[in-house]
N, C-alpha and C. Protein backbone atom coordinates (compact mmCIF):
# COMPACT_ATOMS: atom_id res chain seq x y z
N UNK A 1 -207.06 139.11 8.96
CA UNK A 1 -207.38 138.23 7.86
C UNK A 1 -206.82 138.74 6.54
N UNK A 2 -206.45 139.72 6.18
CA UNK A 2 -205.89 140.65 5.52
C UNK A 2 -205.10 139.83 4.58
N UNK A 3 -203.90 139.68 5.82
CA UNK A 3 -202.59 139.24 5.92
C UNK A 3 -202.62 137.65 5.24
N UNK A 4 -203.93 136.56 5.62
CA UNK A 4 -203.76 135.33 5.10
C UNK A 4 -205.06 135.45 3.79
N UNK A 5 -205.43 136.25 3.29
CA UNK A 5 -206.10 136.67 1.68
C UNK A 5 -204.71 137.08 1.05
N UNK A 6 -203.99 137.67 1.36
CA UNK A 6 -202.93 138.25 0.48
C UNK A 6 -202.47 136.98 0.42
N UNK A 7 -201.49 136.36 1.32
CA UNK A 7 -200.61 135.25 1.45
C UNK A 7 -201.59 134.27 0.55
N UNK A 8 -202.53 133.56 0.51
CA UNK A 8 -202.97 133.17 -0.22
C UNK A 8 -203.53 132.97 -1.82
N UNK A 9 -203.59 134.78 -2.22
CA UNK A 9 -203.50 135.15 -3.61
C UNK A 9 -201.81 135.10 -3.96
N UNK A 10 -200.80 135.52 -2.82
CA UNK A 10 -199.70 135.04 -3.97
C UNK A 10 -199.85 133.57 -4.14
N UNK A 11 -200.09 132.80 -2.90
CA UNK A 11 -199.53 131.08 -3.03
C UNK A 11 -200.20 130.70 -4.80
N UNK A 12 -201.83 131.48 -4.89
CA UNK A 12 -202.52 131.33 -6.24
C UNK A 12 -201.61 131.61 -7.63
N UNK A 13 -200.83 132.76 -7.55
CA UNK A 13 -200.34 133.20 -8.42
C UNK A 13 -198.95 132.48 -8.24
N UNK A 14 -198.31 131.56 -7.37
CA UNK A 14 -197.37 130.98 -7.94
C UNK A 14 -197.48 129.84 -8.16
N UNK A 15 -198.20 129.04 -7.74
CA UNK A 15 -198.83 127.89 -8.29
C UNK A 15 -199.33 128.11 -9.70
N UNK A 16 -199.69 128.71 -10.34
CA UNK A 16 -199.94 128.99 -11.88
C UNK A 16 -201.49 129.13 -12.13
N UNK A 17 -202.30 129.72 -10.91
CA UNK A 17 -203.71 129.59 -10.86
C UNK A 17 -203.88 131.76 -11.25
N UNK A 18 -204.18 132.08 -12.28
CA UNK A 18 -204.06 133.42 -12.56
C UNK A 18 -205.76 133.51 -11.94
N UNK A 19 -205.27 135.02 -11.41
CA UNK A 19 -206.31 135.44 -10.70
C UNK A 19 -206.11 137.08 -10.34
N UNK A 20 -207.38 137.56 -9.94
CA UNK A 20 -207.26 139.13 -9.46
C UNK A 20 -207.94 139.03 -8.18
N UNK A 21 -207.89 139.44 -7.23
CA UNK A 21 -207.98 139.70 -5.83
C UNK A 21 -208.41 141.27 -5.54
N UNK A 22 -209.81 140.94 -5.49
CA UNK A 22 -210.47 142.63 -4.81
C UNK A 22 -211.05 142.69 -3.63
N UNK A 23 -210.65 143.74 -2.80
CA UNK A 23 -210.72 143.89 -1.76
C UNK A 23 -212.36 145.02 -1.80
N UNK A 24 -213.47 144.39 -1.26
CA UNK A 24 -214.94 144.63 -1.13
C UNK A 24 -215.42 144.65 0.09
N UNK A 25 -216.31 145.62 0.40
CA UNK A 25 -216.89 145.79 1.81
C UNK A 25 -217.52 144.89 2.51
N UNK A 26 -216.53 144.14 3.42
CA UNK A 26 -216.78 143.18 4.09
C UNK A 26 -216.18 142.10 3.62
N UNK A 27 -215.41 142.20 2.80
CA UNK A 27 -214.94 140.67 2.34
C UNK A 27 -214.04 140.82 0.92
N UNK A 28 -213.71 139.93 0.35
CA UNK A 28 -212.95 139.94 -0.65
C UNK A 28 -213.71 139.09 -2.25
N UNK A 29 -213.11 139.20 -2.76
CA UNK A 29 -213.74 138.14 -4.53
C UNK A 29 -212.43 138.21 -5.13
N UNK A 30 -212.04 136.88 -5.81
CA UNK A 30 -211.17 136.26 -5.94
C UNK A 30 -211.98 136.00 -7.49
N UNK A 31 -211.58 136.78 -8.59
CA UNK A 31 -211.73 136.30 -9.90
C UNK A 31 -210.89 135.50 -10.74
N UNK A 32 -211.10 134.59 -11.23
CA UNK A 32 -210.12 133.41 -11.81
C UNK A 32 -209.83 133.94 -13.36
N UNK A 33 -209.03 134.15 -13.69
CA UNK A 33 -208.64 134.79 -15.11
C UNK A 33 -208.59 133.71 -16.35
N UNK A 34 -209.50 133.66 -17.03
CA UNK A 34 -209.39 132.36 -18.03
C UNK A 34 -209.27 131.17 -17.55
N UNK A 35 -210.00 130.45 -16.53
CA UNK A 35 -209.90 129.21 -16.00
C UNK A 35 -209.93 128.32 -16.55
N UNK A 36 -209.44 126.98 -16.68
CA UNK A 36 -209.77 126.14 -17.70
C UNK A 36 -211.28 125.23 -17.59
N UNK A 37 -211.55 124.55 -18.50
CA UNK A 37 -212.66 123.74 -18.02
C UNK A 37 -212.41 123.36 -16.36
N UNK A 38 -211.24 121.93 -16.25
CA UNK A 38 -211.24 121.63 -14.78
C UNK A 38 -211.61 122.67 -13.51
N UNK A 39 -210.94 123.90 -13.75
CA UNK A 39 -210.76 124.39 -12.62
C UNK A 39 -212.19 125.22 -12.83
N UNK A 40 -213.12 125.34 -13.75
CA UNK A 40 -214.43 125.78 -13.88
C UNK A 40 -215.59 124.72 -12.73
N UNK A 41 -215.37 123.53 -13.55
CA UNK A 41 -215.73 122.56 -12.52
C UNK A 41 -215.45 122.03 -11.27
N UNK A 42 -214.01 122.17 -10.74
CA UNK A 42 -213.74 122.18 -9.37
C UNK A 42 -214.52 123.58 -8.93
N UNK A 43 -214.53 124.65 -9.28
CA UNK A 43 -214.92 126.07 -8.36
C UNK A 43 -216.22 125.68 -7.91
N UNK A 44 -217.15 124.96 -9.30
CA UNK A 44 -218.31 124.90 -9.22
C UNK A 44 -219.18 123.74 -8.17
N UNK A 45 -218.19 123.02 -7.91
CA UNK A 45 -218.87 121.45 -7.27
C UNK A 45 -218.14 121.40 -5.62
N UNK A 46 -217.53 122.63 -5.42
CA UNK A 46 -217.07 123.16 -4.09
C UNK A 46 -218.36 123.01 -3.06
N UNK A 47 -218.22 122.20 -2.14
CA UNK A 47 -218.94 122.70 -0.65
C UNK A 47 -218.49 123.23 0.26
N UNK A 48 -218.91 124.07 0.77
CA UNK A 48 -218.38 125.37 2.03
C UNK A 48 -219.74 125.33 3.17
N UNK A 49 -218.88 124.62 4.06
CA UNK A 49 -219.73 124.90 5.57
C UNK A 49 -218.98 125.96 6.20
N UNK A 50 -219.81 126.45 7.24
CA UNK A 50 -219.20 127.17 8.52
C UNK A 50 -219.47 127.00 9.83
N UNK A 51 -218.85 127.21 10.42
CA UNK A 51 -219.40 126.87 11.71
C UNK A 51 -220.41 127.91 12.17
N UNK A 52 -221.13 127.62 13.09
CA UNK A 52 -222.63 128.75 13.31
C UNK A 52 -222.22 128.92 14.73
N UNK A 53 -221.12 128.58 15.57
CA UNK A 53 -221.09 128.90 16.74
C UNK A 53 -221.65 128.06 17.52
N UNK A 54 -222.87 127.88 16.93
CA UNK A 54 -224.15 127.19 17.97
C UNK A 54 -223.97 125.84 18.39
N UNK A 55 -224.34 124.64 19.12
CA UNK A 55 -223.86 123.65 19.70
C UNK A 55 -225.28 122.70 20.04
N UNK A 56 -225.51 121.57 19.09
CA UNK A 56 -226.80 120.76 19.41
C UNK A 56 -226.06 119.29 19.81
N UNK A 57 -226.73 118.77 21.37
CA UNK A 57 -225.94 117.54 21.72
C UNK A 57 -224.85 117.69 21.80
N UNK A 58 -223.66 118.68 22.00
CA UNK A 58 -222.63 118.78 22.20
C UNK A 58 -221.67 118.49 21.04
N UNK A 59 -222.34 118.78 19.92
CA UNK A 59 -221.40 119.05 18.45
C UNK A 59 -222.09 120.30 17.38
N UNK A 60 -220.96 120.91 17.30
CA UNK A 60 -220.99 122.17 16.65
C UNK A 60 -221.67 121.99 15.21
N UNK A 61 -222.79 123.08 15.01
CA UNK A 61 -223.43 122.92 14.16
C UNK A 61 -222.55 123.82 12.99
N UNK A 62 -222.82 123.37 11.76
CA UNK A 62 -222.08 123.96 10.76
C UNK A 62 -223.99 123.78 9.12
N UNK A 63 -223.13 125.08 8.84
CA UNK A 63 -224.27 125.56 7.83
C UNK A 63 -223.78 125.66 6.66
N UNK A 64 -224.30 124.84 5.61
CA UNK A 64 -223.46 125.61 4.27
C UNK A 64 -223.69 127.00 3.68
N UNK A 65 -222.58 127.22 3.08
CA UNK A 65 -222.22 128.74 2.61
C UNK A 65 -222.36 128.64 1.21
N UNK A 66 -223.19 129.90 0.38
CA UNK A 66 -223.14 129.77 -1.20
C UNK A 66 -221.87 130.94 -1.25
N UNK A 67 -220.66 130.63 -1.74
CA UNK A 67 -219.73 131.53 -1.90
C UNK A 67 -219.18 131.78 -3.27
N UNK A 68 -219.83 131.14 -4.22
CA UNK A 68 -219.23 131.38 -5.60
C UNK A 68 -220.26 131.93 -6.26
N UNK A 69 -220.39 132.93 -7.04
CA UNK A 69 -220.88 133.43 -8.09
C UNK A 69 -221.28 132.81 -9.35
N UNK A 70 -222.05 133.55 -10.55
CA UNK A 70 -222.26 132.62 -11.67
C UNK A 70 -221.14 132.21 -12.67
N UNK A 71 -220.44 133.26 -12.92
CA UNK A 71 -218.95 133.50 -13.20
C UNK A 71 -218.17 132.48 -12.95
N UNK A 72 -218.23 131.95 -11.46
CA UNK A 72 -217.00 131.37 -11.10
C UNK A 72 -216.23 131.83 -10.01
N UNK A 73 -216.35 132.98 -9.80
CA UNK A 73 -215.63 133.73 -8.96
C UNK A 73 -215.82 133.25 -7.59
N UNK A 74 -215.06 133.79 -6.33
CA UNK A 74 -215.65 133.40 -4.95
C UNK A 74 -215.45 134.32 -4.65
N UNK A 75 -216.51 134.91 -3.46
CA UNK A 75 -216.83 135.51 -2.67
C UNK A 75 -216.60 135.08 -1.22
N UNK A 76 -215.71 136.01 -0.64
CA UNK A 76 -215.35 135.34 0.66
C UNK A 76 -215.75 136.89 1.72
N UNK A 77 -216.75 136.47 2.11
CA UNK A 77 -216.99 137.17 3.44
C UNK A 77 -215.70 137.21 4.61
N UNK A 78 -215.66 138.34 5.37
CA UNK A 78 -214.61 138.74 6.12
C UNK A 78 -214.42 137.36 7.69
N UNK A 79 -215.92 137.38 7.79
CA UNK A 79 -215.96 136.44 9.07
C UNK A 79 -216.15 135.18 8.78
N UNK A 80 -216.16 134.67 7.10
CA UNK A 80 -215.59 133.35 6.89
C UNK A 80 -214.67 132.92 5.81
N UNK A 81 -213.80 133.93 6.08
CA UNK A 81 -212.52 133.81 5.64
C UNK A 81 -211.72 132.43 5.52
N UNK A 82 -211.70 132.25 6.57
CA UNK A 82 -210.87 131.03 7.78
C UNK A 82 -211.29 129.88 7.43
N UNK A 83 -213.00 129.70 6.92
CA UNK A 83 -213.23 128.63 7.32
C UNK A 83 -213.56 128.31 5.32
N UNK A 84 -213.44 129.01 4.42
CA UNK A 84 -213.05 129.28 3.18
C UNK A 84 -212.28 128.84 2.54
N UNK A 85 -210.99 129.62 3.10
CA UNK A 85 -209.78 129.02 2.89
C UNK A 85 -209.27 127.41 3.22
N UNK A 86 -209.40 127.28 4.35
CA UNK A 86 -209.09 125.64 4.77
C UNK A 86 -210.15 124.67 4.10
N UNK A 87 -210.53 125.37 3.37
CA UNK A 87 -211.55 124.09 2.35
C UNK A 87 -210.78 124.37 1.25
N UNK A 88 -210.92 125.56 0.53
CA UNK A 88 -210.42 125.32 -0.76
C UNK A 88 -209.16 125.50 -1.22
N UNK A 89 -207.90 125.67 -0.19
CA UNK A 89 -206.74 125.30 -0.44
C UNK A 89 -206.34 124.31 -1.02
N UNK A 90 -207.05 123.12 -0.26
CA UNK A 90 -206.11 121.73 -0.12
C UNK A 90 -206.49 121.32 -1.67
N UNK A 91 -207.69 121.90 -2.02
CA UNK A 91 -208.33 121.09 -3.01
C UNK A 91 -207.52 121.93 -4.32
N UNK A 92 -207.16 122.81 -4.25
CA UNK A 92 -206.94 123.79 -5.20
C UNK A 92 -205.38 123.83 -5.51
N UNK A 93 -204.60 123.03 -4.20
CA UNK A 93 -203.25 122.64 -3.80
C UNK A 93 -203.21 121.03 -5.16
N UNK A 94 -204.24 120.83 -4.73
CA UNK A 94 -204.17 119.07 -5.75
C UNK A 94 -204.37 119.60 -7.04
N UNK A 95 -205.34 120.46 -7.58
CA UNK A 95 -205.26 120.93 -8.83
C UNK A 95 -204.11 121.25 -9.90
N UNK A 96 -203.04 122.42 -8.84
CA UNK A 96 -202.40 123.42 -9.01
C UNK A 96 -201.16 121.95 -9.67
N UNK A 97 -201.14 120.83 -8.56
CA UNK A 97 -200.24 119.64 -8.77
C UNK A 97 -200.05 119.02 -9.88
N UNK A 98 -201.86 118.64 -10.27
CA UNK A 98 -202.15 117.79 -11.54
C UNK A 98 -201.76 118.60 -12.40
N UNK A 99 -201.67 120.05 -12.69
CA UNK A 99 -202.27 120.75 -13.68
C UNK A 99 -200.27 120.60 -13.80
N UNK A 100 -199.78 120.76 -12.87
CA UNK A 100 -198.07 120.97 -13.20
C UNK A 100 -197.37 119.62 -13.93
N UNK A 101 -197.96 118.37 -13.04
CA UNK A 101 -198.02 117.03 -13.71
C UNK A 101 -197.96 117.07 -15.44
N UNK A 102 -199.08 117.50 -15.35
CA UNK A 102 -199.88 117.34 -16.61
C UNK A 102 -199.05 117.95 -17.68
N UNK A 103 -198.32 119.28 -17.72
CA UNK A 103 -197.77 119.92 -18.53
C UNK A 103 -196.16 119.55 -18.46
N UNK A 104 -195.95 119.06 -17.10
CA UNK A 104 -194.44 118.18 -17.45
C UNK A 104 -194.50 117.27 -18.79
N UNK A 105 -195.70 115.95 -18.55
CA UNK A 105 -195.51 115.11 -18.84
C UNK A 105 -195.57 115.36 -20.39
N UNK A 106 -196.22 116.23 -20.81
CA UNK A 106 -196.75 117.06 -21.93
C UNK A 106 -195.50 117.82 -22.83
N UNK A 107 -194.50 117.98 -21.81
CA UNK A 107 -193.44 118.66 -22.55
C UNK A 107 -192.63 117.96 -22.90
N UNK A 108 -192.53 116.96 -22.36
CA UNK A 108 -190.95 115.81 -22.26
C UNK A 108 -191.64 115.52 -23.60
């Protein structure tokens, strides 16, 4: 998991999302460096399930996860890394978009 926290703090840092990446026992925290309002409020209105393994009626039960701090920051445990990431990529992928949008349209 190492390997897709790293790959993922660069994709952060070239998309234009500044951040520091610490590596903590058992898991990682991902501090956002001067975030703007938006991306204060996207961190904050994030839902994170995981899967629990467990199986009721033959569909996998999933539990939500509190993974962000008061700060802002996220906290990503080692054994839900995986299921972390594939949430807050995509969403953070649309941000990274608008936010590039936004400063095109801003410069022209």
């Amino acid at each position: 998991m190492d390997f897709l926290v790293r790959k993922f703090s660069e994709w952060l840092e070239m998309s234009g999302i500044s951040h520091e990446l610490t590596r903590v026992k058992g898991g990682y925290i991902i501090h956002f460096i001067e975030p703007d309002l938006e991306l204060q409020n996207l961190i904050r209105s994030l839902y994170i399930t995981i899967d629990t393994g467990r199986t009721v009626n033959h569909m996998a039960v999933r539990t939500p996860v509190q993974i962000f701090t008061g700060s802002g920051d996220i906290v990503m445990e080692d054994r839900y890394i995986g299921d972390i990431l594939n949430t807050i990529q995509p969403i953070l992928h649309e941000y990274a978009v608008k936010k590039l949008n936004n400063t095109n349209i801003g410069g022209h």
